[in-house]
N, C-alpha and C. Protein backbone atom coordinates (compact mmCIF):
# COMPACT_ATOMS: atom_id res chain seq x y z
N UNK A 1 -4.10 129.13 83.73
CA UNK A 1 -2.93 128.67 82.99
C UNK A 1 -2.83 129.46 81.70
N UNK A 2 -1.80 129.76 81.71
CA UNK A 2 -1.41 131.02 80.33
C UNK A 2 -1.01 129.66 79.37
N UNK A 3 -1.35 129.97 78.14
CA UNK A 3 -0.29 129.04 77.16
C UNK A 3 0.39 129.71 76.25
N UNK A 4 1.68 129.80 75.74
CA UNK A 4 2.41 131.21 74.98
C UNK A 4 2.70 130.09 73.86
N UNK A 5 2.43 130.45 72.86
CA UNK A 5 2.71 130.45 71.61
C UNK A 5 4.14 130.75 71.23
N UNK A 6 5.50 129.85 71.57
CA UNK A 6 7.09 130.57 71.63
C UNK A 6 7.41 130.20 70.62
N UNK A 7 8.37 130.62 70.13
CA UNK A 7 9.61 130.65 69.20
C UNK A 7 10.99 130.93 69.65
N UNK A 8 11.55 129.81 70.05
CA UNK A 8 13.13 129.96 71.16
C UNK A 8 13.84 130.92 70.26
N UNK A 9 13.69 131.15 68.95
CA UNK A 9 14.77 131.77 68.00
C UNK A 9 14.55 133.32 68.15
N UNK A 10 13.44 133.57 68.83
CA UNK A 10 13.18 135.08 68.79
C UNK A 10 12.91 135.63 70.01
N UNK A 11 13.98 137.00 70.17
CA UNK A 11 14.08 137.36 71.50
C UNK A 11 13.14 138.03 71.87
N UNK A 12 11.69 138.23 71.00
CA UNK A 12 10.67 138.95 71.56
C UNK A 12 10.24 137.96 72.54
N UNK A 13 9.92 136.90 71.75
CA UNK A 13 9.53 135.30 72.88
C UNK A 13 10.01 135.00 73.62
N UNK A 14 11.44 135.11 73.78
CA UNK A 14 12.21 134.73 75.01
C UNK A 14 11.70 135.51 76.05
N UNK A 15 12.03 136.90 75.95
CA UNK A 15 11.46 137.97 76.82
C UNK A 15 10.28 137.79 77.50
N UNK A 16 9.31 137.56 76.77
CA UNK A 16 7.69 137.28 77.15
C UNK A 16 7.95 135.97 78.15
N UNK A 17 8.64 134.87 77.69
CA UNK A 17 8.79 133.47 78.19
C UNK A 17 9.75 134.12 79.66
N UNK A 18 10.20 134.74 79.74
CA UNK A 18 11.20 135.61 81.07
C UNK A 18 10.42 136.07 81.77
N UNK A 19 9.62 136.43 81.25
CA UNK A 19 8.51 138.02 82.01
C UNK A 19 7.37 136.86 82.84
N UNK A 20 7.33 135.66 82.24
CA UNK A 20 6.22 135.09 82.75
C UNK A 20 6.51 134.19 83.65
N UNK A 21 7.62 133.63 83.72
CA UNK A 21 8.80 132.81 84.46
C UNK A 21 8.96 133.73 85.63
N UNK A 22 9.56 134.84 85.69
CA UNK A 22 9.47 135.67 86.65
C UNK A 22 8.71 135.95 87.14
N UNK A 23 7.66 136.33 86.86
CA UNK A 23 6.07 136.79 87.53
C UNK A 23 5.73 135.56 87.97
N UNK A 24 6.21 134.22 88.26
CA UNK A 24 5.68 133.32 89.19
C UNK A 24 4.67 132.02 88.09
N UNK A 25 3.92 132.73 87.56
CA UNK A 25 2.79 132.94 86.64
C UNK A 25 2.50 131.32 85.83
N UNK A 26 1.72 130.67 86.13
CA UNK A 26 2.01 129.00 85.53
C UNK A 26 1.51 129.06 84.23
N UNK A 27 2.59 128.52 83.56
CA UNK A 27 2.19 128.79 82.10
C UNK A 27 2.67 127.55 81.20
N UNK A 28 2.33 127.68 80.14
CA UNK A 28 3.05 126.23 79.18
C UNK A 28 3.34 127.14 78.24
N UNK A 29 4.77 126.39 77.36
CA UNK A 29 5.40 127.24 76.63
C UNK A 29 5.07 126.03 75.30
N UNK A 30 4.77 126.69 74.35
CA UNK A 30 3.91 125.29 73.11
C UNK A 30 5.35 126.38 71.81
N UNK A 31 5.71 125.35 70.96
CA UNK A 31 6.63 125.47 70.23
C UNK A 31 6.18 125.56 69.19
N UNK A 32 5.02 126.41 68.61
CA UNK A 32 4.21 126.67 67.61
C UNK A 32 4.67 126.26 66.19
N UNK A 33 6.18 126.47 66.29
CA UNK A 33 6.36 125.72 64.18
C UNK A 33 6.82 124.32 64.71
N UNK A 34 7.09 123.66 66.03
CA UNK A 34 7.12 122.15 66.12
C UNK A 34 5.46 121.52 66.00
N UNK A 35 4.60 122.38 66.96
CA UNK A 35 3.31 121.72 67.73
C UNK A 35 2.43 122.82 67.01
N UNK A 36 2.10 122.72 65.58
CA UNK A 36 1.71 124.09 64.65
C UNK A 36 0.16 123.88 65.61
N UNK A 37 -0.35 124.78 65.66
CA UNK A 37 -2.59 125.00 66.50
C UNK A 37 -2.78 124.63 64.93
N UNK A 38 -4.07 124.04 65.17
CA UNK A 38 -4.96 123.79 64.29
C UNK A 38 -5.51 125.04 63.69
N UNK A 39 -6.66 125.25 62.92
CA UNK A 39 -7.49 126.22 62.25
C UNK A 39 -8.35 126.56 63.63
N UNK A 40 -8.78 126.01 64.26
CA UNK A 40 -9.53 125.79 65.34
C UNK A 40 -8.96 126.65 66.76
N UNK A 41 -7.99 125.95 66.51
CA UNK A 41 -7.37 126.65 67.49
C UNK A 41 -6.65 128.49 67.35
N UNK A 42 -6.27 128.29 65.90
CA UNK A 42 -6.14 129.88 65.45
C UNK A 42 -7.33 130.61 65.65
N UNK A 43 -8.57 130.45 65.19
CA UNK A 43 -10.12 130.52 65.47
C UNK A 43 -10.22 131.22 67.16
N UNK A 44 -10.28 130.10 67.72
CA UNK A 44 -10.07 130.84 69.31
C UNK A 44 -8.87 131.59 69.91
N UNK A 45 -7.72 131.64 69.14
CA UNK A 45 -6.79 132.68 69.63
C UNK A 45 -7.17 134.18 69.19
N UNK A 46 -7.95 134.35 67.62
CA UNK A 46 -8.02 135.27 67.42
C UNK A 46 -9.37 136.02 67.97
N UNK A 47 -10.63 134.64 68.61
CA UNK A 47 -11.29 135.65 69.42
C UNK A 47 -10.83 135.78 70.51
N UNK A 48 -10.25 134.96 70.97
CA UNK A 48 -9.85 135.74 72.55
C UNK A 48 -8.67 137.12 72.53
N UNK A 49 -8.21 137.31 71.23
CA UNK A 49 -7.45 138.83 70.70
C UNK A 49 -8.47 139.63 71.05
N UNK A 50 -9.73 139.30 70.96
CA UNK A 50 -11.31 140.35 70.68
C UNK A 50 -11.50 140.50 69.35
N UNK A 51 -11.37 139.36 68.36
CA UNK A 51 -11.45 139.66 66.49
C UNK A 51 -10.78 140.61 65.96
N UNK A 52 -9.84 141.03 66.30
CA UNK A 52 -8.98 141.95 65.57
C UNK A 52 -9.28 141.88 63.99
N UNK A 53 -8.46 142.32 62.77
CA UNK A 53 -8.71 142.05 61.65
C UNK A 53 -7.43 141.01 62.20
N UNK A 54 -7.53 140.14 61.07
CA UNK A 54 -6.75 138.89 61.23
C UNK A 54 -5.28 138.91 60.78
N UNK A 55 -5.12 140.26 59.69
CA UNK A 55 -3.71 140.51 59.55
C UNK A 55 -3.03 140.51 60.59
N UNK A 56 -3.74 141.47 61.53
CA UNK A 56 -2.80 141.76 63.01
C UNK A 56 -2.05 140.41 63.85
N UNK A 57 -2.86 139.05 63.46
CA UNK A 57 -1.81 137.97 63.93
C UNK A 57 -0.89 137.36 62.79
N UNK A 58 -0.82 137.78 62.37
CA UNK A 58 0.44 137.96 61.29
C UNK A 58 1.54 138.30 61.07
N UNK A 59 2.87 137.66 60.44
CA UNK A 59 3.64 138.43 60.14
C UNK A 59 4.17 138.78 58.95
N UNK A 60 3.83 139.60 58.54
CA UNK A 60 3.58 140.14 57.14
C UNK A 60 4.87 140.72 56.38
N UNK A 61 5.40 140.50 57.32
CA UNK A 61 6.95 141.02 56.36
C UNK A 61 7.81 139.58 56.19
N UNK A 62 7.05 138.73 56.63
CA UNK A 62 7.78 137.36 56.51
C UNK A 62 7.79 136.75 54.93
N UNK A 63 8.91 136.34 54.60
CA UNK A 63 9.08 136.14 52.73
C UNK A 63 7.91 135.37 52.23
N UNK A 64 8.01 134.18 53.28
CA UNK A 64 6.85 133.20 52.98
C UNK A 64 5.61 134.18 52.36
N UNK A 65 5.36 134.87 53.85
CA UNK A 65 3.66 135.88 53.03
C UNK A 65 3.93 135.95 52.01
N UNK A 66 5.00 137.11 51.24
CA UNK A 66 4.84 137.81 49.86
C UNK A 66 4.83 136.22 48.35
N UNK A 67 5.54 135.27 48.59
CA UNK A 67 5.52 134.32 48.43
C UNK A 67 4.63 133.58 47.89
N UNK A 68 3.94 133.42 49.22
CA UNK A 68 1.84 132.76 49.01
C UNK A 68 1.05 133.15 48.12
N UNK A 69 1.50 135.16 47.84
CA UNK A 69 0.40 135.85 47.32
C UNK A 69 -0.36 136.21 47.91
N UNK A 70 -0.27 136.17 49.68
CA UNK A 70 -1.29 136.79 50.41
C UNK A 70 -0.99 138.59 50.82
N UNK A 71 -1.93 138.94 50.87
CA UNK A 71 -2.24 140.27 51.11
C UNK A 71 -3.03 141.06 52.17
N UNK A 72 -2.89 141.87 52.66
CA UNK A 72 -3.04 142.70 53.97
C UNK A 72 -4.79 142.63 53.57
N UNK A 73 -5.42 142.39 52.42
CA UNK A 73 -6.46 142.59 52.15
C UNK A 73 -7.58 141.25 51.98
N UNK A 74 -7.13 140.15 51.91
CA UNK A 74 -7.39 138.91 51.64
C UNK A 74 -8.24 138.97 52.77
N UNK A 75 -9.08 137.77 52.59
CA UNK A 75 -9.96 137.82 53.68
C UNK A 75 -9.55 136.79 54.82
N UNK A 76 -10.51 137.09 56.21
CA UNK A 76 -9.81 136.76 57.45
C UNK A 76 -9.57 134.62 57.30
N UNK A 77 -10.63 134.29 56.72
CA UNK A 77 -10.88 132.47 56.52
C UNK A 77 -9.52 132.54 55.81
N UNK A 78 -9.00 132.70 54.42
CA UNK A 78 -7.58 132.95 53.83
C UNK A 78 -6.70 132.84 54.34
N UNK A 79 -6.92 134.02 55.64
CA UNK A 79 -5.45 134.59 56.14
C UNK A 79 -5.29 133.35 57.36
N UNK A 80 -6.53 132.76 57.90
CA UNK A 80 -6.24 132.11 59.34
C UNK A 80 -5.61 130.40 58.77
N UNK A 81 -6.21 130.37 57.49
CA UNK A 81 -6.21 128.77 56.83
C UNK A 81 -4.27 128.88 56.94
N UNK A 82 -3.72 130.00 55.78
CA UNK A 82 -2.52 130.77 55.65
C UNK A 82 -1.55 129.94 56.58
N UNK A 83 -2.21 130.65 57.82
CA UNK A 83 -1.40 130.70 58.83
C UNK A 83 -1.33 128.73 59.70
N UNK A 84 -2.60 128.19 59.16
CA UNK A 84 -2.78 127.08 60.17
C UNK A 84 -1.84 126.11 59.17
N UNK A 85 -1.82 126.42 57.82
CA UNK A 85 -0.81 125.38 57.00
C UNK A 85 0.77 126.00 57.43
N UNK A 86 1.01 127.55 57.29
CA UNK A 86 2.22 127.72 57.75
C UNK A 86 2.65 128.60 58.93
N UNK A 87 2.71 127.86 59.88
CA UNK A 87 2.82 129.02 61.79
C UNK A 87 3.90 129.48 61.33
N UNK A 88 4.72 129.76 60.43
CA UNK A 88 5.89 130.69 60.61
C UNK A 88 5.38 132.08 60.27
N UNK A 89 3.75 132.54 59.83
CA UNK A 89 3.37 133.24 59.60
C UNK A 89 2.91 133.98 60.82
N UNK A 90 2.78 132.90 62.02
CA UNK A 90 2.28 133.53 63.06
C UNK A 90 2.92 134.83 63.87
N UNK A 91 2.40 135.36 64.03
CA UNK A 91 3.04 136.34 65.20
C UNK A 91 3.08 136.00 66.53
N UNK A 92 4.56 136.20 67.05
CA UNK A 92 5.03 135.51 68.11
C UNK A 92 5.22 136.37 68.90
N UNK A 93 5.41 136.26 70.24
CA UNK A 93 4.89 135.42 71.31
C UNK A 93 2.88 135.30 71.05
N UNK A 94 2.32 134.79 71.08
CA UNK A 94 1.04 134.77 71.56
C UNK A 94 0.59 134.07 73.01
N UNK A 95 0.22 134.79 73.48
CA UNK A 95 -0.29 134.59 74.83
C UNK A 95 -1.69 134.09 74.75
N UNK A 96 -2.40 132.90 75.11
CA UNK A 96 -4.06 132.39 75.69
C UNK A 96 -4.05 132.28 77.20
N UNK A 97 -5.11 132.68 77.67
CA UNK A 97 -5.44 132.60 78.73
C UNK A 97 -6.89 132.40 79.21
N UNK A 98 -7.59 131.38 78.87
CA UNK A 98 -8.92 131.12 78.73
C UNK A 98 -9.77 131.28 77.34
N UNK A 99 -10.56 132.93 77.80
CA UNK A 99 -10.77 133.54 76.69
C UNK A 99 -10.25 134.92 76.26
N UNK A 100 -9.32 134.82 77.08
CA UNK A 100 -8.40 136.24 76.91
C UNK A 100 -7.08 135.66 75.96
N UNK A 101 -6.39 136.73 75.62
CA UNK A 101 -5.39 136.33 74.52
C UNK A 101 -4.55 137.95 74.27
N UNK A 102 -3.19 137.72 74.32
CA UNK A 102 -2.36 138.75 73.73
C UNK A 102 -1.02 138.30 72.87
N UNK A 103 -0.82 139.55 71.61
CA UNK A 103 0.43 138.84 71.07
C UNK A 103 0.92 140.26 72.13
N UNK A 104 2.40 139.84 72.24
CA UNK A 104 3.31 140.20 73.12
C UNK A 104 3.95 140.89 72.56
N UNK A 105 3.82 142.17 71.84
CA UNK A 105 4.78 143.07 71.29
C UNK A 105 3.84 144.57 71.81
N UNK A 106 5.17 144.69 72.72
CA UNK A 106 5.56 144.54 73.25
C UNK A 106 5.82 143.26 74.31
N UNK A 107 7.17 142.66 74.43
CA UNK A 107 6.79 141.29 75.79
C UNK A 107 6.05 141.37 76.68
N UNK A 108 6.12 142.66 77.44
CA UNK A 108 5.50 142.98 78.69
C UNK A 108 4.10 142.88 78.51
N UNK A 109 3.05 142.88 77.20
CA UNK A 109 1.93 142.97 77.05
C UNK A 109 1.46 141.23 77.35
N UNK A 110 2.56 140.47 77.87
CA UNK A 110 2.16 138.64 78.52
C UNK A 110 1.50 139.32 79.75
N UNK A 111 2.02 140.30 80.37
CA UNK A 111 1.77 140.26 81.42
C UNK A 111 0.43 140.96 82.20
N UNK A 112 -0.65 141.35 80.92
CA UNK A 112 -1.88 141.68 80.93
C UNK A 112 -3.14 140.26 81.64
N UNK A 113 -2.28 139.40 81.39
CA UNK A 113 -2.62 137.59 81.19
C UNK A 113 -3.38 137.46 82.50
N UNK A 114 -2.17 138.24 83.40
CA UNK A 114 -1.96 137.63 85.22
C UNK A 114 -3.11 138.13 85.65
């Protein structure tokens, strides 16, 4: 079971939410700024990324960031807390799939999941 991290407002997510719909592929679609993940749950999305630096689940051009005062440099506990008080920081689509995990930018990168 895939679980995607969507945002109906953004057509990267839609796409990904298309790509996975089409591919058959059983998945749950979680409404991340309704049903925000815990710290915990950001925690295991970003290892199942493989620990990236933690900016990379970010979206950093979002007003909020510059806003906060957070920075591309802040450390990863900062940036994940950041994100678990405000998911509009998140980068969307995110794809889980056990212990595997992709953000979808490209959409087609949901489909690493299958």
């Amino acid at each position: 079971m895939i679980d995607i991290w969507h945002n109906p407002r953004c057509s990267k997510s839609r796409q990904a939410v298309a790509l996975l719909s089409q591919s058959g592929a059983a998945f749950r679609e979680r409404r991340y700024l309704e049903d925000v993940p815990t710290l915990q749950e950001l925690r295991h999305a970003h290892a199942a990324l493989g620990r990236p630096p933690v900016i990379e689940m970010m979206r950093t051009g979002e007003k909020l960031f510059r806003e906060l005062g957070l920075s591309k440099t802040d450390d990863d506990d900062a940036l994940l807390q950041a994100m678990a008080e405000h998911p509009i920081l998140i980068e969307r689509p995110l794809a889980v799939s056990g212990r595997q995990a992709v953000i979808g930018r490209p959409p087609e990168r949901v489909l690493e999941l299958l």
